[in-house]
C-alpha atoms as a PDB file:
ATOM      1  CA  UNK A   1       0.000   0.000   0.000  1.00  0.00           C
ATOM      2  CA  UNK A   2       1.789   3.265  -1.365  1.00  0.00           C
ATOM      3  CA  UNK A   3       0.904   6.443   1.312  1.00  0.00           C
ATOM      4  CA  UNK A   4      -0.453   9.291  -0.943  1.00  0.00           C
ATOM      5  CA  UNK A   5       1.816  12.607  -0.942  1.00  0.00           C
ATOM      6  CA  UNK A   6       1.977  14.688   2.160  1.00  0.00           C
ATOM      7  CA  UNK A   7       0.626  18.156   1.976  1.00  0.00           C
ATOM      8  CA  UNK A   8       3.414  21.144   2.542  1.00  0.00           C
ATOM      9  CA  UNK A   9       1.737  22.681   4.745  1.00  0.00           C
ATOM     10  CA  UNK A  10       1.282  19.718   7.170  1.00  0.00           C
ATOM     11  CA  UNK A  11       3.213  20.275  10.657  1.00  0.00           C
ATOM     12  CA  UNK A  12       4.145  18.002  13.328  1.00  0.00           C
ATOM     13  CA  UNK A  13       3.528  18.299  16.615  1.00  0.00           C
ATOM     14  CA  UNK A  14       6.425  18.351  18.904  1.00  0.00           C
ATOM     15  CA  UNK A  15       7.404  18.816  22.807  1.00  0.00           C
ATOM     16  CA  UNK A  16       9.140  21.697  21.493  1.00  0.00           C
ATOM     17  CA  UNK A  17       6.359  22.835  19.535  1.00  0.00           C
ATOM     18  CA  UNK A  18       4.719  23.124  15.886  1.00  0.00           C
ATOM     19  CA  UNK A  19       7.771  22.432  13.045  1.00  0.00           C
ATOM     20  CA  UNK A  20       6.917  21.576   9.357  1.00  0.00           C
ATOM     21  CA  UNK A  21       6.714  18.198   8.474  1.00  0.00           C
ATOM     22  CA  UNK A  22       9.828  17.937   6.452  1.00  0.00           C
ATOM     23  CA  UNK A  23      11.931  18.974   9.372  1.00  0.00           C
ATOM     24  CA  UNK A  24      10.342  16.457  11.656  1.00  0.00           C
ATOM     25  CA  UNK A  25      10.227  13.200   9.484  1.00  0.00           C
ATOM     26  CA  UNK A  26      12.205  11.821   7.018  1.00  0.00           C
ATOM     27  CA  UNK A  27      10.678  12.045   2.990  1.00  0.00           C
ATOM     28  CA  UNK A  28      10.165   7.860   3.471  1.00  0.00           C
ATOM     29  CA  UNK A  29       9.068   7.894   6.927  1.00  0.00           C
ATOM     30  CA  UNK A  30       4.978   5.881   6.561  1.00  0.00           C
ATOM     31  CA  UNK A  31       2.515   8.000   8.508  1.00  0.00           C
ATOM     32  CA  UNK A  32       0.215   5.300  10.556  1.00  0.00           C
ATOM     33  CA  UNK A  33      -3.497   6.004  11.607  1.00  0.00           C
ATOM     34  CA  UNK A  34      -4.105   5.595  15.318  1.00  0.00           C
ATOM     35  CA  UNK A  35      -5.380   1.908  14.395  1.00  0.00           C
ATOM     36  CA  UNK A  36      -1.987   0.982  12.498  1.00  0.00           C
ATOM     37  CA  UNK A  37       0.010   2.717  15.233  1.00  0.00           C
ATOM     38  CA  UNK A  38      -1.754   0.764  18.145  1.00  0.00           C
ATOM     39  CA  UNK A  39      -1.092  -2.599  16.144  1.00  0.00           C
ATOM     40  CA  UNK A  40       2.897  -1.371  15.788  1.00  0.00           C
ATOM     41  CA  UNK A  41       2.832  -1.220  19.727  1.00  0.00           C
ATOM     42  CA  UNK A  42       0.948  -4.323  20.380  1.00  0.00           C
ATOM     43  CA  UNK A  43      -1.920  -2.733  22.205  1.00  0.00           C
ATOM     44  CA  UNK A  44      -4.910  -3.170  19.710  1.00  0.00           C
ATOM     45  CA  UNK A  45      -6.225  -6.100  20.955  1.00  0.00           C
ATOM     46  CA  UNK A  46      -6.048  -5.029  24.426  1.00  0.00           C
ATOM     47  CA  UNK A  47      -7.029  -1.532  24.147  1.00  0.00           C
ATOM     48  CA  UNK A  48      -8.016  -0.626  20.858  1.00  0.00           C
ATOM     49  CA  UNK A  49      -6.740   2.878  19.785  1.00  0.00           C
ATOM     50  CA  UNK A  50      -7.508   4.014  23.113  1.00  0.00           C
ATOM     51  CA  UNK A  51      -3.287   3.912  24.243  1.00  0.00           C
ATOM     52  CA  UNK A  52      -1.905   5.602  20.958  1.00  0.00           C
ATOM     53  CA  UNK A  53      -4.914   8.353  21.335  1.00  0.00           C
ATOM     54  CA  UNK A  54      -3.790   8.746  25.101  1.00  0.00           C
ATOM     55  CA  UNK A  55      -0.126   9.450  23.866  1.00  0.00           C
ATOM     56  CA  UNK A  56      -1.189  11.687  21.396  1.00  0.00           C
ATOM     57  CA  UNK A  57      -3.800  13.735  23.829  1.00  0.00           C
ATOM     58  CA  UNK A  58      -0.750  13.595  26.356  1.00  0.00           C
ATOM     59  CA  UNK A  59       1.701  15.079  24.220  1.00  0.00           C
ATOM     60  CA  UNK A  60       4.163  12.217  24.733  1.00  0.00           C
ATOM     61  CA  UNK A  61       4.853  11.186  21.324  1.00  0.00           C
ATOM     62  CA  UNK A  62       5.123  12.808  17.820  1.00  0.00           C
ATOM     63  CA  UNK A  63       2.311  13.345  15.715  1.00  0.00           C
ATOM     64  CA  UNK A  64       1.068  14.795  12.635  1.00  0.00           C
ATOM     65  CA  UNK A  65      -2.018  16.960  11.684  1.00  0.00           C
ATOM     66  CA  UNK A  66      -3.367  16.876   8.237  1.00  0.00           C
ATOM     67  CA  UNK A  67      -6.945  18.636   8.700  1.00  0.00           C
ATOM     68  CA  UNK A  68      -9.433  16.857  11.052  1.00  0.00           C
ATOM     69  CA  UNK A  69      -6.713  13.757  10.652  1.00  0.00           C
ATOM     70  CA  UNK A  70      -4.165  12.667  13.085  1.00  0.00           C
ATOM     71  CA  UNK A  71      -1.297  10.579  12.032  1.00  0.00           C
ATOM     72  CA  UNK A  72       2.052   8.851  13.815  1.00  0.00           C
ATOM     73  CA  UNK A  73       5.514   8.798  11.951  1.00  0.00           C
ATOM     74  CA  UNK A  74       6.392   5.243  11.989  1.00  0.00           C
ATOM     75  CA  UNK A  75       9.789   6.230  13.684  1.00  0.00           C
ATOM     76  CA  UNK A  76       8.303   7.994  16.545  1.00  0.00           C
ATOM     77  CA  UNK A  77       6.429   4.935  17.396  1.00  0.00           C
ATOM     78  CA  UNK A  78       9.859   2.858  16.979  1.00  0.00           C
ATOM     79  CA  UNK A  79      11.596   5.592  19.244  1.00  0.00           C
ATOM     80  CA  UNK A  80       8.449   5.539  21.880  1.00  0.00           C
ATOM     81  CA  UNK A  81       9.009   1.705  21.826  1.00  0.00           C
ATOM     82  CA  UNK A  82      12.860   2.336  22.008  1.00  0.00           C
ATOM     83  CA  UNK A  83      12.730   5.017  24.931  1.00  0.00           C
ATOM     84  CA  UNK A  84      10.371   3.075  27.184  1.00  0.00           C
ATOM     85  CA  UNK A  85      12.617  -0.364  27.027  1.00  0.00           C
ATOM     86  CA  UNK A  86      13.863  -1.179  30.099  1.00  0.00           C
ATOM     87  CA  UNK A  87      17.256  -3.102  29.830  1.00  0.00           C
ATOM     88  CA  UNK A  88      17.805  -5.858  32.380  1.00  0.00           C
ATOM     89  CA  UNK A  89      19.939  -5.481  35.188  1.00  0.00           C
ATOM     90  CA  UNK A  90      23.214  -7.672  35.622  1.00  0.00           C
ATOM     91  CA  UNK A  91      24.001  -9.759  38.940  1.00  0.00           C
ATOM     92  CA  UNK A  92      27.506  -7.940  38.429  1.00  0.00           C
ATOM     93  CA  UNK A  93      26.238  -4.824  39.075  1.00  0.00           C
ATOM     94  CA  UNK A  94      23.785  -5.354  41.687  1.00  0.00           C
ATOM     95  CA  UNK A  95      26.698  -6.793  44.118  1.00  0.00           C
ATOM     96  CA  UNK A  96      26.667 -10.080  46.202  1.00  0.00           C
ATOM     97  CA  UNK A  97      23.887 -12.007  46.437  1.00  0.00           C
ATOM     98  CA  UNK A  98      22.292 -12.337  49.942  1.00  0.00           C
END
């Protein structure tokens, strides 16, 4: 499925603010609907679109305005997912064991 073209006057909506689109995503970066983006984070069947809507309402990830429309760059999802990993701790660094 090819994405149609991306208006110029779209903007992104940032923690810093409103930028224009071409400054906030790459030119090949897929722009998912709430449904795609809750499927990408593995929440759908859980939640529904209720999670990706709550990120977007809470101004914790990056999203995209076109009219009445919202859309998620696929790489903000992938950084959301990347920024909210939690690595596992080694025995090494915790000390002895009791």
């Amino acid at each position: 499925m090819t994405m149609p073209a991306v208006r110029p006057e779209a903007t992104c909506i940032t923690e810093q603010g409103r930028t224009k689109l071409s400054t906030a995503t790459s030119e090949t970066d897929r722009l998912l609907d709430v449904t795609e983006a809750a499927m990408m984070l593995g929440t759908f069947n859980e939640s529904g679109v209720r999670y990706p809507r709550r990120l977007i309402a809470e101004r914790r990830i990056e999203f995209v305005k076109l009219g009445s429309k919202v859309r998620i760059p696929e790489s903000a999802i992938r950084d959301h997912i990347k920024n909210n990993t939690v690595r596992p701790i080694r025995l090494a660094n915790m000390g002895e064991a009791a």
